[in-house]
Protein backbone atom coordinates (compact mmCIF):
# COMPACT_ATOMS: atom_id res chain seq x y z
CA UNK A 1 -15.55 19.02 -15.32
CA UNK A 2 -11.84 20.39 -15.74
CA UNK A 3 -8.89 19.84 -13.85
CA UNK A 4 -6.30 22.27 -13.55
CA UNK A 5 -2.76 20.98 -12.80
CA UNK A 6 0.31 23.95 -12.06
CA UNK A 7 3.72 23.69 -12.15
CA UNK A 8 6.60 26.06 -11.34
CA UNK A 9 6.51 27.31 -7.84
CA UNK A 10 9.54 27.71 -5.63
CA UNK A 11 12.17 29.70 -3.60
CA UNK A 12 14.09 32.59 -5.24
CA UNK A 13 16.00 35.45 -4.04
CA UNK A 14 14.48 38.94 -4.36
CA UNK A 15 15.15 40.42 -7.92
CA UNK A 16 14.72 36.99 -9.43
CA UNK A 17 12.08 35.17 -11.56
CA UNK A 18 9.87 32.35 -12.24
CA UNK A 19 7.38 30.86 -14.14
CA UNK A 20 4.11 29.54 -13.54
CA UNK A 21 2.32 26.83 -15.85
CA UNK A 22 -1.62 25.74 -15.52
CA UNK A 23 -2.20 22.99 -17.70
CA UNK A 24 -6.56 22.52 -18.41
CA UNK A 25 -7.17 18.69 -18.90
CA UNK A 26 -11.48 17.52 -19.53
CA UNK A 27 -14.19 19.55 -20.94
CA UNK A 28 -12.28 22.74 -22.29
CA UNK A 29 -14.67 25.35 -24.12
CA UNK A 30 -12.70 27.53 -26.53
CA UNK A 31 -14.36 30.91 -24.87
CA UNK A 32 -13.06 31.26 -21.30
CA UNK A 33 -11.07 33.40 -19.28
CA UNK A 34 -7.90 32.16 -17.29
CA UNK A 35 -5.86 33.79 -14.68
CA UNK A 36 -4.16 33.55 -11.55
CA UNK A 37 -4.67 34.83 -7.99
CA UNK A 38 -2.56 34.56 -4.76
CA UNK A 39 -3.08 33.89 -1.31
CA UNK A 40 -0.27 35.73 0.91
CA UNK A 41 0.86 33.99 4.49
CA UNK A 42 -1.29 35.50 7.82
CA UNK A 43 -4.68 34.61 6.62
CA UNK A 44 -4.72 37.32 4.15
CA UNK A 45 -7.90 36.95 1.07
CA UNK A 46 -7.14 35.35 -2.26
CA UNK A 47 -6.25 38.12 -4.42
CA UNK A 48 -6.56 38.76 -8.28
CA UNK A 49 -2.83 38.81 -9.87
CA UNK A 50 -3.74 38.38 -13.66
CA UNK A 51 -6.06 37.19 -16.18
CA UNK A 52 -6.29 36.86 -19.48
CA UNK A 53 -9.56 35.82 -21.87
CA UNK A 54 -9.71 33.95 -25.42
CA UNK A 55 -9.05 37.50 -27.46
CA UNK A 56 -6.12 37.57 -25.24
CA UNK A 57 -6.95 40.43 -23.54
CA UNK A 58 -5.38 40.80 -19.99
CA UNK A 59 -5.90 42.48 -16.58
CA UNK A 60 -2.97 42.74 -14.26
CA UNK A 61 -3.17 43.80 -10.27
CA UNK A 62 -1.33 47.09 -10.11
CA UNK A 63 0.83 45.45 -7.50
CA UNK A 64 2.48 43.21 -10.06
CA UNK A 65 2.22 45.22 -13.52
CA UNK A 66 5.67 45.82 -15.63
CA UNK A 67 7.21 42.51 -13.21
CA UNK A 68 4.71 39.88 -14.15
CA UNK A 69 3.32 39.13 -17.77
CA UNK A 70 0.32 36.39 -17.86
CA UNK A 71 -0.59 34.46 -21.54
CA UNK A 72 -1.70 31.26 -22.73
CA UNK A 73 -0.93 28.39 -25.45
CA UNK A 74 -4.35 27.31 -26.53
CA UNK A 75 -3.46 24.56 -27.99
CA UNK A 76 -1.79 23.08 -25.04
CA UNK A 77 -4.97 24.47 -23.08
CA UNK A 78 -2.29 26.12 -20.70
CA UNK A 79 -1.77 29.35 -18.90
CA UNK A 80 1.64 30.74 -17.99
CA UNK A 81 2.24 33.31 -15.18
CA UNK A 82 5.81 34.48 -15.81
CA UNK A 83 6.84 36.80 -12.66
CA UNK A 84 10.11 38.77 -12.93
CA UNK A 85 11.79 41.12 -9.92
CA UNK A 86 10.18 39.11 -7.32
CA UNK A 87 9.58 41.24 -4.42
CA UNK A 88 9.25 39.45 -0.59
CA UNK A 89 5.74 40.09 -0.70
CA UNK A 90 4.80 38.20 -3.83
CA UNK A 91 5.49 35.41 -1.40
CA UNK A 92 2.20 33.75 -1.81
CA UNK A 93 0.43 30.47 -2.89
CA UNK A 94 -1.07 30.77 -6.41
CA UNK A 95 -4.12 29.55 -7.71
CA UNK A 96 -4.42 28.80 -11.52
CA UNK A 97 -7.87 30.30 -12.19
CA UNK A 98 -10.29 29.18 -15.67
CA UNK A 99 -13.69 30.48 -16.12
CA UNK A 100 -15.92 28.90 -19.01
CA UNK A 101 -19.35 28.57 -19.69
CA UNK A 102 -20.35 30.45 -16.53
CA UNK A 103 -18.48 27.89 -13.84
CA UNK A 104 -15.23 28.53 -12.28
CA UNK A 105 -13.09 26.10 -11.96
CA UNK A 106 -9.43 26.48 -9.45
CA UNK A 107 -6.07 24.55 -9.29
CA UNK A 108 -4.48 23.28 -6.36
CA UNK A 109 -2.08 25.58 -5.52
CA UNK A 110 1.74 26.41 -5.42
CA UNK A 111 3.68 28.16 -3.38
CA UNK A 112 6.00 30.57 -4.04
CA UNK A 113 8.71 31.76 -1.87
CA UNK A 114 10.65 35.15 -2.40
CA UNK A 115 13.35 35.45 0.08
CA UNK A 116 16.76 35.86 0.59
């Protein structure tokens, strides 16, 4: 099992930034793939934002490239989301995302807030 505990969310004016953090705590294999996606207000499906895998290779939705930048401390099994010119609709809850020997595994959830 893992557990994946993030940190970071909150309310910012548009223009501004935050960080995300996702920190992996259990059984943590050193091939996976981490990421986060985003749930927007009004029902709307869990979307892909970013991901990045263990050669540190990422994938970014084209909604969010050149704003947000996605990497990870391995030896602090973490995963930072760091999101710059927040736009109203990043407002969104997002979901720290790790993938490892074939089983997903999802955080909790924070919300973030971009409004003025």
């Amino acid at each position: 099992q893992v557990q994946l505990v993030e940190a970071g969310g909150g309310v910012v004016q548009p223009g501004g930034s935050l960080r995300l953090s996702c920190s992996a705590a259990g059984i943590i294999c050193s091939v996976d793939v981490r990421g986060w996606y985003r749930r927007a207000p009004a029902g709307k499906q869990r979307e892909l934002v970013a991901t990045i895998d263990s050669t540190g290779k990422t994938n970014y939705a084209d909604s969010v490239k050149g704003r947000f930048t996605v990497s990870r401390d391995d030896a602090k099994n973490t995963v930072y989301l760091q999101m710059n010119t927040l736009k109203p609709e990043d407002t969104a809850v997002y979901y720290c995302y790790r993938q490892q020997s074939g089983a997903g595994y999802w955080g909790q959830g924070t919300q973030v807030t971009v409004s003025s």
